[in-house]
Protein backbone atom coordinates (compact mmCIF):
# COMPACT_ATOMS: atom_id res chain seq x y z
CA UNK A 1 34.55 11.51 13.04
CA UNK A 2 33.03 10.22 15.88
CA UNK A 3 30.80 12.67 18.00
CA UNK A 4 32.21 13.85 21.20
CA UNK A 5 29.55 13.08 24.20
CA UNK A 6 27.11 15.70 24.94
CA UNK A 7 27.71 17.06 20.90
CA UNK A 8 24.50 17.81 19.25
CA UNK A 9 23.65 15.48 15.93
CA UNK A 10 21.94 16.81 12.99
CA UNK A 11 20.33 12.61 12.96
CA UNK A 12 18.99 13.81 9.04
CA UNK A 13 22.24 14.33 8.08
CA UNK A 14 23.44 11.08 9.48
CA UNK A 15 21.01 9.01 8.12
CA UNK A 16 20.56 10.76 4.77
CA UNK A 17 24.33 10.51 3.54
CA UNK A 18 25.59 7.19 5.48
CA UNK A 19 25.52 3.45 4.21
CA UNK A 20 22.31 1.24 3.49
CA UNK A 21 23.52 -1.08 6.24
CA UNK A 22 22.31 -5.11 6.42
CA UNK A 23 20.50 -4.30 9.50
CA UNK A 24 18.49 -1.86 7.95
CA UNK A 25 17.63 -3.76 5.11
CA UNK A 26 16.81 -6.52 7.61
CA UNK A 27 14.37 -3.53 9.06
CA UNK A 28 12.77 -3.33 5.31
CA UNK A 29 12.29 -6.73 4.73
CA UNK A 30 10.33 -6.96 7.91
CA UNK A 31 8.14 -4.03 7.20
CA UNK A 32 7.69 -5.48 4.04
CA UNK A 33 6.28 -8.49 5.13
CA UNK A 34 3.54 -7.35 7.04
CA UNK A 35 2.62 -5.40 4.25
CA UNK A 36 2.54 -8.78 2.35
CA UNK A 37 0.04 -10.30 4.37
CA UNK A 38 -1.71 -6.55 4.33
CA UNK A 39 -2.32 -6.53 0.58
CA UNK A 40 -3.39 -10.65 0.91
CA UNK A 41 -6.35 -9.68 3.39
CA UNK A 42 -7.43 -6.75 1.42
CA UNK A 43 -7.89 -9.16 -1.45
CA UNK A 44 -9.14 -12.33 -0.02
CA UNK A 45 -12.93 -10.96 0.01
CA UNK A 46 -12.49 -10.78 -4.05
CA UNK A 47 -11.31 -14.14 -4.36
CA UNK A 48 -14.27 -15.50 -2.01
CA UNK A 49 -17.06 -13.79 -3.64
CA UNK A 50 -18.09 -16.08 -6.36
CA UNK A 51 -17.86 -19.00 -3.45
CA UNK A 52 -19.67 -17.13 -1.26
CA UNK A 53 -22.47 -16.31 -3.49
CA UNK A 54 -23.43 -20.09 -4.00
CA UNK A 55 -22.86 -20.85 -0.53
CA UNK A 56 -25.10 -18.32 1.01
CA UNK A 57 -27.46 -17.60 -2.20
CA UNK A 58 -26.87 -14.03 -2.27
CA UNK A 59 -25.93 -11.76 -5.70
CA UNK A 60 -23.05 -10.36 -6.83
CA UNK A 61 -24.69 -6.83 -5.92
CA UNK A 62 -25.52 -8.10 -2.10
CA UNK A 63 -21.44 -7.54 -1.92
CA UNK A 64 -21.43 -3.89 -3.07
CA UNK A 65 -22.21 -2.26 0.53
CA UNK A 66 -20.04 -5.30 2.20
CA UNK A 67 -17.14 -4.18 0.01
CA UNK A 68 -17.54 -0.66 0.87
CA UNK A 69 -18.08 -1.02 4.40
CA UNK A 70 -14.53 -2.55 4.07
CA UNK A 71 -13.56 -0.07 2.38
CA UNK A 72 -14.76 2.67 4.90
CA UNK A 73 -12.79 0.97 7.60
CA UNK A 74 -9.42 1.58 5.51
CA UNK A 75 -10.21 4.70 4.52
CA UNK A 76 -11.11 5.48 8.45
CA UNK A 77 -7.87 3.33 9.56
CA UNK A 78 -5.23 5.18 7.80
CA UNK A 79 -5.77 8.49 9.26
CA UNK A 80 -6.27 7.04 12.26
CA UNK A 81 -3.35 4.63 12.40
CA UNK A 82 -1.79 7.57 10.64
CA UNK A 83 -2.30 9.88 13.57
CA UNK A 84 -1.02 6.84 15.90
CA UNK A 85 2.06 6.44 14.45
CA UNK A 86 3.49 10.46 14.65
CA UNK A 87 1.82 10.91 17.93
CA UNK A 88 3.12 7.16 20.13
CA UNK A 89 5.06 5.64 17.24
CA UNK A 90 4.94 3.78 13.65
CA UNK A 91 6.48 0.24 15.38
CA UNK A 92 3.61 0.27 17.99
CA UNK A 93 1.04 1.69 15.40
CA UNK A 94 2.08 -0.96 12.60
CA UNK A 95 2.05 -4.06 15.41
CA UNK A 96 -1.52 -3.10 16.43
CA UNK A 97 -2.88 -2.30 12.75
CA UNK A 98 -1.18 -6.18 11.60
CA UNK A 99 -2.70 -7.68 14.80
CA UNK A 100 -6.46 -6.22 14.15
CA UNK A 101 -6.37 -7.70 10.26
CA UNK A 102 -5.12 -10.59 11.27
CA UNK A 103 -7.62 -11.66 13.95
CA UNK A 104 -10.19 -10.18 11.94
CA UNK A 105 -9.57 -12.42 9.01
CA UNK A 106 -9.11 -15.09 11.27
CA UNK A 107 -12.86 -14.56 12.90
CA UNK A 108 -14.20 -13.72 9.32
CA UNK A 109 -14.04 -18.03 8.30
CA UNK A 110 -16.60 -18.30 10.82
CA UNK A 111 -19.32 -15.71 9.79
CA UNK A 112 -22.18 -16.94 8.59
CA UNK A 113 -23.91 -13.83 7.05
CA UNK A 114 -23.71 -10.84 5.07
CA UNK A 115 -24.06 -8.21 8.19
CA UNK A 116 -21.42 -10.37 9.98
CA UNK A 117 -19.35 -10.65 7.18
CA UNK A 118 -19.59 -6.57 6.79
CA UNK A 119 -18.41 -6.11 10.54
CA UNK A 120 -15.43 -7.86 10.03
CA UNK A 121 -14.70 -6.70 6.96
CA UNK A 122 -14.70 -3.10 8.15
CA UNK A 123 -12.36 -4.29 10.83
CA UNK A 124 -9.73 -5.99 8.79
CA UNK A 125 -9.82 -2.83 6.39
CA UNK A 126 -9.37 -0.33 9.64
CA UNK A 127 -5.89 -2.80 10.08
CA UNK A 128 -4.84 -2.98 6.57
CA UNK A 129 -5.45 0.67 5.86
CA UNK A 130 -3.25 1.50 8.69
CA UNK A 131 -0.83 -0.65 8.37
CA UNK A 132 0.60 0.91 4.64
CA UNK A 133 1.48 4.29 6.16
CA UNK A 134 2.86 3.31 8.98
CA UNK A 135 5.32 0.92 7.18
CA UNK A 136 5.95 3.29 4.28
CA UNK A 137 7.08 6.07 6.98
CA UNK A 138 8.78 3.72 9.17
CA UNK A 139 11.24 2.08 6.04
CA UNK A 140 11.65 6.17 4.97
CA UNK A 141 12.99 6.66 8.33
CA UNK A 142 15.55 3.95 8.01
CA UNK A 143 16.61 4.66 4.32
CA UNK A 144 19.14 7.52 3.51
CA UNK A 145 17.71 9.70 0.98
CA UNK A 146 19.31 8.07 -1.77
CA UNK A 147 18.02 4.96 -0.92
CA UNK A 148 14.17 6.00 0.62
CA UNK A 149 12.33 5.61 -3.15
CA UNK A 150 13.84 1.98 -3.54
CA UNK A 151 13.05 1.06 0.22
CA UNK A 152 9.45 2.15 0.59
CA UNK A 153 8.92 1.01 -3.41
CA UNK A 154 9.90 -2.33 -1.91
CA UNK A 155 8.05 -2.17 0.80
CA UNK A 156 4.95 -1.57 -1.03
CA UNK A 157 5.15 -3.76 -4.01
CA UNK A 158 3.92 -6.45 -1.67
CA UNK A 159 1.05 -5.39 -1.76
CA UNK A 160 0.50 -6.85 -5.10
CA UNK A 161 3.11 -9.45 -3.88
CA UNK A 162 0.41 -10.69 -1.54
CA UNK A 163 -2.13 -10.38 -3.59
CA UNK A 164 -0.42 -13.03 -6.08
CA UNK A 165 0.04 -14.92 -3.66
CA UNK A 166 -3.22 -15.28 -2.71
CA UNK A 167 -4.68 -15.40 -5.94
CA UNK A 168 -2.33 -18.27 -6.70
CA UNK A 169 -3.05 -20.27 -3.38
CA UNK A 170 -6.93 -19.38 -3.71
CA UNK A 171 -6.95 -21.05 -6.97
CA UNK A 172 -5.64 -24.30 -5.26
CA UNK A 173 -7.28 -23.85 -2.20
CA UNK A 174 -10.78 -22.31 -3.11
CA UNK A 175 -12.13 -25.74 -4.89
CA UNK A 176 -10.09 -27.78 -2.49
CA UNK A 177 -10.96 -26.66 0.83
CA UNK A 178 -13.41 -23.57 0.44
CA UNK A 179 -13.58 -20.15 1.48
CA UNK A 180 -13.30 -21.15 4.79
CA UNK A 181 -10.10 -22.40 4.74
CA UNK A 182 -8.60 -19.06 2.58
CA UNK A 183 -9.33 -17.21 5.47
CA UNK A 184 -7.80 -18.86 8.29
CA UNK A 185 -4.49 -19.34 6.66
CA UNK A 186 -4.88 -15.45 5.77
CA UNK A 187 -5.51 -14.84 9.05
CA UNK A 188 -3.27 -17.02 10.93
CA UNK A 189 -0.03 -15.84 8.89
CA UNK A 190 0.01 -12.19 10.14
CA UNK A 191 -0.62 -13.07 13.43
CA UNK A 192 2.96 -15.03 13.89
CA UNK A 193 4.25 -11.65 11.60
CA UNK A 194 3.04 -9.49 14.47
CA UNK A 195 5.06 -11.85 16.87
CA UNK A 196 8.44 -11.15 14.45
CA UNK A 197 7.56 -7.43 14.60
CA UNK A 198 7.48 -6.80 18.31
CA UNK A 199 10.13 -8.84 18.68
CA UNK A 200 12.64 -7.53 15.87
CA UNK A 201 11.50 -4.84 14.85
CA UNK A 202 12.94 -0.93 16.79
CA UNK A 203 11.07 2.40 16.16
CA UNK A 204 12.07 4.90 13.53
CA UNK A 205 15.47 7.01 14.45
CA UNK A 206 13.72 10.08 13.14
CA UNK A 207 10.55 9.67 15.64
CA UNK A 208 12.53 8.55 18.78
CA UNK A 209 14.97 12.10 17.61
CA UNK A 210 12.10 13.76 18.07
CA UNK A 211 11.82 12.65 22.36
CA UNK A 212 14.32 13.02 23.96
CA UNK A 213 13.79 10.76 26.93
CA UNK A 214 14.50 8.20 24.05
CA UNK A 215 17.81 9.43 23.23
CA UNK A 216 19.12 6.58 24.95
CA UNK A 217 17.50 4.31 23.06
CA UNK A 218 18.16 6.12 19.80
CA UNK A 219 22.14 6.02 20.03
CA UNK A 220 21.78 2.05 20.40
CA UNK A 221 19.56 1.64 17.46
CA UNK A 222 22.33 3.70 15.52
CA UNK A 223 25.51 2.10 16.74
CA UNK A 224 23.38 -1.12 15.40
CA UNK A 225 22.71 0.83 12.15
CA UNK A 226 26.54 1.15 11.83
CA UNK A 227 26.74 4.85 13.50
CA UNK A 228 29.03 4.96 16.66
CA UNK A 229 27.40 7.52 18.48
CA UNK A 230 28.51 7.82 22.14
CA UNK A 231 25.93 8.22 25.31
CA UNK A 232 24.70 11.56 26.16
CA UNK A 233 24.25 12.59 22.60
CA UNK A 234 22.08 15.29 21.66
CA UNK A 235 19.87 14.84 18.48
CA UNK A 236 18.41 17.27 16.01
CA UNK A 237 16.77 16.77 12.11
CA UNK A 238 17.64 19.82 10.68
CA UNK A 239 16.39 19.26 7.24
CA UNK A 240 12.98 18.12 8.44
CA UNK A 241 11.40 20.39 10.72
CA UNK A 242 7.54 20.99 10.42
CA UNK A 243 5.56 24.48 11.77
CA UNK A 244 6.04 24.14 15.09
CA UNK A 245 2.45 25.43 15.58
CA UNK A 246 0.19 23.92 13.34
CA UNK A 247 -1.44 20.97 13.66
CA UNK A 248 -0.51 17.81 11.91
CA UNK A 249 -3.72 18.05 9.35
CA UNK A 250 -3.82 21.49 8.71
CA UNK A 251 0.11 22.02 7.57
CA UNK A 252 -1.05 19.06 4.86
CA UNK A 253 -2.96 21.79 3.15
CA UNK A 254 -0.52 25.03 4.46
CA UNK A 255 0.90 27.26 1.90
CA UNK A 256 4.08 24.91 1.79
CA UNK A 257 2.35 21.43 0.77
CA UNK A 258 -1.13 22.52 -0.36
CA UNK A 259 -0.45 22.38 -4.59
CA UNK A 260 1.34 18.86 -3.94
CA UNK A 261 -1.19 17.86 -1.48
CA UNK A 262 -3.50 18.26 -4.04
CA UNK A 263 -2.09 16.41 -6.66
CA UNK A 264 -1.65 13.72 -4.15
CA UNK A 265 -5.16 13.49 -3.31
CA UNK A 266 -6.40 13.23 -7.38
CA UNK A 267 -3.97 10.72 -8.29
CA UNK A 268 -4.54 8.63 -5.12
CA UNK A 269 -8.49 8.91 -5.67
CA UNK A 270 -8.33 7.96 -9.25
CA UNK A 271 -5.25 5.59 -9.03
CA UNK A 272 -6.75 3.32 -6.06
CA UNK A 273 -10.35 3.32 -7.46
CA UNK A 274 -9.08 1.92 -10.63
CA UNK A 275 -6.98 -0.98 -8.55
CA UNK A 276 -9.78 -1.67 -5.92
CA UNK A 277 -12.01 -2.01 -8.71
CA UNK A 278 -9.69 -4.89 -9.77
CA UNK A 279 -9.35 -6.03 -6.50
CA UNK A 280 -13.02 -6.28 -5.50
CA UNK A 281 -14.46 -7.24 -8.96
CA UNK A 282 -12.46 -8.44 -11.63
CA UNK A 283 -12.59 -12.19 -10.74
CA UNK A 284 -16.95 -11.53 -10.38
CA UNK A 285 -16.93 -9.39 -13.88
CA UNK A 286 -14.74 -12.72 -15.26
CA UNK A 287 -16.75 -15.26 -13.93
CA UNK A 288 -20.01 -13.19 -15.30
CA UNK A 289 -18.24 -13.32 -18.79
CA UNK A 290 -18.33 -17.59 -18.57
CA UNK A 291 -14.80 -18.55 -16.95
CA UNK A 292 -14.36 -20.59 -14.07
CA UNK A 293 -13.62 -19.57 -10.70
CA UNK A 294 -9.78 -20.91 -10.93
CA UNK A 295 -9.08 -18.94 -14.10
CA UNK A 296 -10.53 -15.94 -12.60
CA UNK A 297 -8.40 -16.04 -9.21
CA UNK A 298 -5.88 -16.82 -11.68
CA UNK A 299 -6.63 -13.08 -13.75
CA UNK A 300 -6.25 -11.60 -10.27
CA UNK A 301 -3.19 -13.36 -9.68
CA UNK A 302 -1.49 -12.02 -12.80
CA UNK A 303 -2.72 -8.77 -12.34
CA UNK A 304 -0.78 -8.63 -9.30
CA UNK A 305 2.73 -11.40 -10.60
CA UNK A 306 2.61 -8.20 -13.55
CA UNK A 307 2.59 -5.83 -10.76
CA UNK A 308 5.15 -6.66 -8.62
CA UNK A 309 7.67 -6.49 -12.12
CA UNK A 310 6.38 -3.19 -12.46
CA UNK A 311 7.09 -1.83 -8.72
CA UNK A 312 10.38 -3.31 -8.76
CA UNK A 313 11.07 -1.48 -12.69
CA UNK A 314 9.64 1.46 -11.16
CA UNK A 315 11.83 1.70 -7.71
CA UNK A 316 14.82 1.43 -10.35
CA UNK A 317 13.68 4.17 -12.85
CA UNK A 318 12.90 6.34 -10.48
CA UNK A 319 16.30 6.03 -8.31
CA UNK A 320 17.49 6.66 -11.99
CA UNK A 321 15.76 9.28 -13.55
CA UNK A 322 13.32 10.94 -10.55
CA UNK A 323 9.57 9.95 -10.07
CA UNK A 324 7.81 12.77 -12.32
CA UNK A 325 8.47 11.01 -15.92
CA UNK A 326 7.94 7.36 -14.77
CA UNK A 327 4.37 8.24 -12.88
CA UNK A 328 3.32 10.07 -15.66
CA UNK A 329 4.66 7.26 -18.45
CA UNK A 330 2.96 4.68 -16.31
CA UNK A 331 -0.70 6.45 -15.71
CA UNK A 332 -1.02 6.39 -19.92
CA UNK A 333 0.53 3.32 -20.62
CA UNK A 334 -1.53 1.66 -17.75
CA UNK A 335 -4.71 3.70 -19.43
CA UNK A 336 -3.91 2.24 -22.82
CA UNK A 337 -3.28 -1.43 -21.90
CA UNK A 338 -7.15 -1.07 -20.13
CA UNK A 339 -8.20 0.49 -23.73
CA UNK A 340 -6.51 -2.04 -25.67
CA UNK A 341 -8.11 -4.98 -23.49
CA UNK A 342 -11.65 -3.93 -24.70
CA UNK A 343 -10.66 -5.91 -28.19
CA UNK A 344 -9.68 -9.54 -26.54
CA UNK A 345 -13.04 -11.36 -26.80
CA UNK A 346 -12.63 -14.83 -25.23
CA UNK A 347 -15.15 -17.37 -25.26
CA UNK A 348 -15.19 -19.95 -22.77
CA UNK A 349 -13.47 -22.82 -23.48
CA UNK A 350 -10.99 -20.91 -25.66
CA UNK A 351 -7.24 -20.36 -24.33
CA UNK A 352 -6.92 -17.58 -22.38
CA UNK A 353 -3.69 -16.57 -22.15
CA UNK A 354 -3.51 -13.34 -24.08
CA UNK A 355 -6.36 -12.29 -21.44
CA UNK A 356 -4.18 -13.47 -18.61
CA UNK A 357 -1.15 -11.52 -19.95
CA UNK A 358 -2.90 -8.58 -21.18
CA UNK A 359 -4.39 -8.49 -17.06
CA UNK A 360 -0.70 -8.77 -16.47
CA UNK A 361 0.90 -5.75 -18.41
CA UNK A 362 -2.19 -3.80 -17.02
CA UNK A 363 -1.13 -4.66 -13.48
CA UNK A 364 2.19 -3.65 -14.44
CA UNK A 365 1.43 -0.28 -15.34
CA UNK A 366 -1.10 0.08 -12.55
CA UNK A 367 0.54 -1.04 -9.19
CA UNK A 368 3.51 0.37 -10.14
CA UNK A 369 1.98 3.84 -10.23
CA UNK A 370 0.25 3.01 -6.97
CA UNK A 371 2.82 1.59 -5.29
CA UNK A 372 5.35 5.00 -6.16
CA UNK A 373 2.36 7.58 -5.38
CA UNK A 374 3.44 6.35 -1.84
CA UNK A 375 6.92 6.19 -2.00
CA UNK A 376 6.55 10.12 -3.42
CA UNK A 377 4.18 10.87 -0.78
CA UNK A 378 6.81 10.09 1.65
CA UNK A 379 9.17 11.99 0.24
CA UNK A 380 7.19 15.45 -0.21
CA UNK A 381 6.34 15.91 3.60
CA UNK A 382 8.79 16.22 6.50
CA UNK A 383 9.30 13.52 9.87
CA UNK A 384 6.20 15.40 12.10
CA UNK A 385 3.96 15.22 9.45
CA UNK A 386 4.69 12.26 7.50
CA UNK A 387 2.65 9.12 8.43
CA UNK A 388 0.11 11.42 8.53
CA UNK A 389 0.49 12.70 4.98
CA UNK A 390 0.72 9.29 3.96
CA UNK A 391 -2.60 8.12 5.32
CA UNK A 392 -4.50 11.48 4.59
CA UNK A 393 -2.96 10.83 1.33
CA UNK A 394 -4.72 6.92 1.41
CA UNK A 395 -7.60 8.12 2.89
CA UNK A 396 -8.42 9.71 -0.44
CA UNK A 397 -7.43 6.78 -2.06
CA UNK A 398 -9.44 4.61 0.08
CA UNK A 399 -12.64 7.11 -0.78
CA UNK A 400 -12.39 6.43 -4.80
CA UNK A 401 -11.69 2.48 -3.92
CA UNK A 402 -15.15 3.16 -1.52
CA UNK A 403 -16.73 4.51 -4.88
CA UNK A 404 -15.60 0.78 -7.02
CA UNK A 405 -17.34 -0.88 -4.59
CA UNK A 406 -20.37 0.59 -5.02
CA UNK A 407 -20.16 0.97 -8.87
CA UNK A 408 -18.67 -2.47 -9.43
CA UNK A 409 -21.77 -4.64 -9.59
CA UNK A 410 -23.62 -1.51 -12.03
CA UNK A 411 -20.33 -1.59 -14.02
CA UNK A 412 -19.70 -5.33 -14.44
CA UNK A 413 -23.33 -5.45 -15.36
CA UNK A 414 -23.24 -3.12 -18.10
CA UNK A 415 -20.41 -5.04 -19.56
CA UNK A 416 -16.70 -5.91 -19.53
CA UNK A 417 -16.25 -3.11 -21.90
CA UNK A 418 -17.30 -0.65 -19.72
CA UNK A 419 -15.64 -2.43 -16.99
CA UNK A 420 -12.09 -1.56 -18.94
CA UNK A 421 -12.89 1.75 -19.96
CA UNK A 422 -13.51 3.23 -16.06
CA UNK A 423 -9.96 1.67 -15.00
CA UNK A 424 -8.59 3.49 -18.55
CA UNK A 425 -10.37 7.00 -17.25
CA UNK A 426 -9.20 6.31 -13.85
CA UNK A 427 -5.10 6.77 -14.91
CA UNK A 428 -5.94 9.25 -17.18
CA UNK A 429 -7.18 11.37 -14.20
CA UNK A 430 -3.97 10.15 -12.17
CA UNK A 431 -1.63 11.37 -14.62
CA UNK A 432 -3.41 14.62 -14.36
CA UNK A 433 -2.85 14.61 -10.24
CA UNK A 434 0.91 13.78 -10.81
CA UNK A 435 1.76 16.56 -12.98
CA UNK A 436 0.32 18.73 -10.16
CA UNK A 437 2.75 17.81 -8.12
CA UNK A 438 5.88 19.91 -7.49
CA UNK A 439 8.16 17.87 -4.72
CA UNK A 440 9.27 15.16 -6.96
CA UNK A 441 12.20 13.14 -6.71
CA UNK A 442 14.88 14.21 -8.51
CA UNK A 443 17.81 12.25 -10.06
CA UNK A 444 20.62 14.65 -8.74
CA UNK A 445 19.43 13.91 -5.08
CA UNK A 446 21.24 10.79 -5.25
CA UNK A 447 24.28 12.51 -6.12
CA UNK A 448 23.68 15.76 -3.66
CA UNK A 449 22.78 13.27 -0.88
């Protein structure tokens, strides 16, 4: 029935058991492309290194504080951005975070040093760190419940999306054109995205619910949604309602969240220092072991091609069967496939294919873990405290990737086999977070909701 005028809405309700319209899938895809171009400009520094190096004459260990200064600035962004996005909104938030990577890529082709290089680099992390949570809470807002797990798994599996994507066009465009080159196009490309999203894209129903001088504004996003909701409503999100008096931190670690909020935090630490330490050093520890730069972009690239299959296998199993089995299925078998990669021994000159696919299945197993820690996250805290339980949740995350940075070089040097068996430890420990963790999704929810 339609809601008489002045009738108060529970908008959770509304949202949580209507339709997956076109416009809000239109609304995903759009979140999902920034975070495209986010996951592309985290990576484009570990495509560039080995160019870099003989450029400017540096070692591969001159890039260890670079990378972690990078680093720093996502781990730094997400709370911030975080913060940003529950206190003046995740559209504004996500516009400026996609607008500060952008430009900083963009003004990164023309350093010409490592403490330049550094600045920048710390800049375009503070955008791309901020830019995940923001998206991830924004495309949770605009799912129903039965629908949030495959909408934010979407959103995020471009982060490996981009990063094949640039792994595929550095390989073209690294011995073509140079470094240079890589990063304007990776910079250019989100700025026009940031154009699209403050042109297209509305602020979440469940944050505008939440003021109601915005009410207004609300009902028209919802009769656009496919909700005919008639002026002068009055909203209300029953199911979601955070401590009225704490603050937005401290109910993160409250009686109600702190055992999940702790098993977020271990498998996000151990999870993302594994994948950063693919991310910042795998093409350096293959071109250290005698391949070319191409083939090594091209190791990246299928780390990332296998996870983007995984994320999208993952969004499915876990609208199937819940998150808890998958995660935990995913951390081992991601553990063993960086075990089992310890006994390919290529030679250069030799075919490496099984390396490329073994990289693949590993990327499988890994992203799609990663890219479903957020999803979860999401879905264990409520609308006030989300996007910041999302980026405290990164923040973590960005701390063990701030730890690969600095133990990437040390690692690489002691050899590839050590290399493998830190990323196999890693998921080990992540599997040990995720069982931690009681707020899982279930499989009945799509039936209940």
């Amino acid at each position: 029935m339609t809601p008489s005028t002045g009738e108060r809405i529970d908008l959770g309700a509304l949202l949580d058991q209507g339709r997956w319209s076109a416009y809000q899938k239109l609304l995903t895809v759009l979140a999902a492309i920034a975070v495209t171009f986010d996951g592309f400009d985290i990576q484009i520094l570990g495509f560039a290194i080995p160019s870099i190096m003989r450029e400017w004459h540096v070692t591969r260990a001159d890039f260890a504080p670079v990378l972690a200064i990078g680093l720093a600035g996502m781990a730094l962004g997400s709370p911030v951005a975080g913060y940003c996005g529950d206190r003046f909104g995740r559209r504004i938030a996500l516009i400026g975070c996609v607008v500060l990577f952008g430009a900083a890529t963009i003004a990164t082709a023309f350093s010409h040093g490592l403490a330049e290089l550094a600045v920048l680099r710390f800049l375009t992390g503070m955008g791309a760190g901020g830019a995940l949570p923001n998206a991830s809470a924004l495309v949770a807002e605009f799912a129903p419940m039965r629908r949030r797990a495959m909408a934010v798994t979407f959103t995020i599996v471009c982060v490996p999306l981009g990063g094949m994507i640039g792994g595929l066009g550095a390989a073209r465009i690294l011995p073509a054109w140079g470094w240079h080159t890589l990063y304007l196009l990776g910079g250019a490309a989100p700025m026009l995205v940031a154009i699209a999203l403050f042109s297209l894209l509305p602020e979440s129903p469940r944050y505008l619910a939440q003021h109601p001088g915005r009410w207004g504004e609300l009902a028209g996003l919802l009769r656009r949604m496919g909700h005919p909701v008639p002026p002068g409503s009055h909203f209300d999100d029953a199911a979601e309602r955070a401590p009225a008096k704490q603050s937005r931190l401290r109910s993160l670690v409250g009686r109600e969240y702190l055992r999940d909020t702790v098993g977020l935090w271990v498998a996000f630490f151990a999870c993302l220092n594994g994948v950063y330490l693919v991310f910042g050093w795998l093409p350096a520890m293959l071109v250290a072991n005698g391949l070319d730069v191409g083939t090594a972009s091209t190791g990246l690239a299928a780390y990332n091609f296998g996870g983007v299959l995984g994320v999208l296998i993952w969004a499915a199993l876990v609208s199937a069967v819940g998150s808890r089995v998958p995660l935990l299925f995913g951390a081992l078998a991601g553990a063993a496939s960086a075990f089992g990669l310890q006994y390919l021994r290529v030679q250069p000159g030799e075919s490496h294919a099984l390396l490329i696919a073994g990289l693949g299945l590993h990327g499988l197993f890994a992203n799609a873990v990663q890219t479903t820690l957020y999803a979860l996250s999401a879905h264990v805290y409520p609308t006030k405290v989300r996007a910041s339980g999302v980026a405290a949740a990164a923040a973590i995350g960005r701390t063990g990737a701030i730890v690969s940075s600095f133990t990437g070089a040390a690692i690489i040097q002691a050899g590839s086999g050590a290399y493998l068996q830190t990323l196999t430890a890693g998921l080990i420990v992540t599997s040990l977070g995720v069982a931690v963790v009681t707020k899982h999704f279930r499989p009945q929810e799509r039936r209940d909701r």
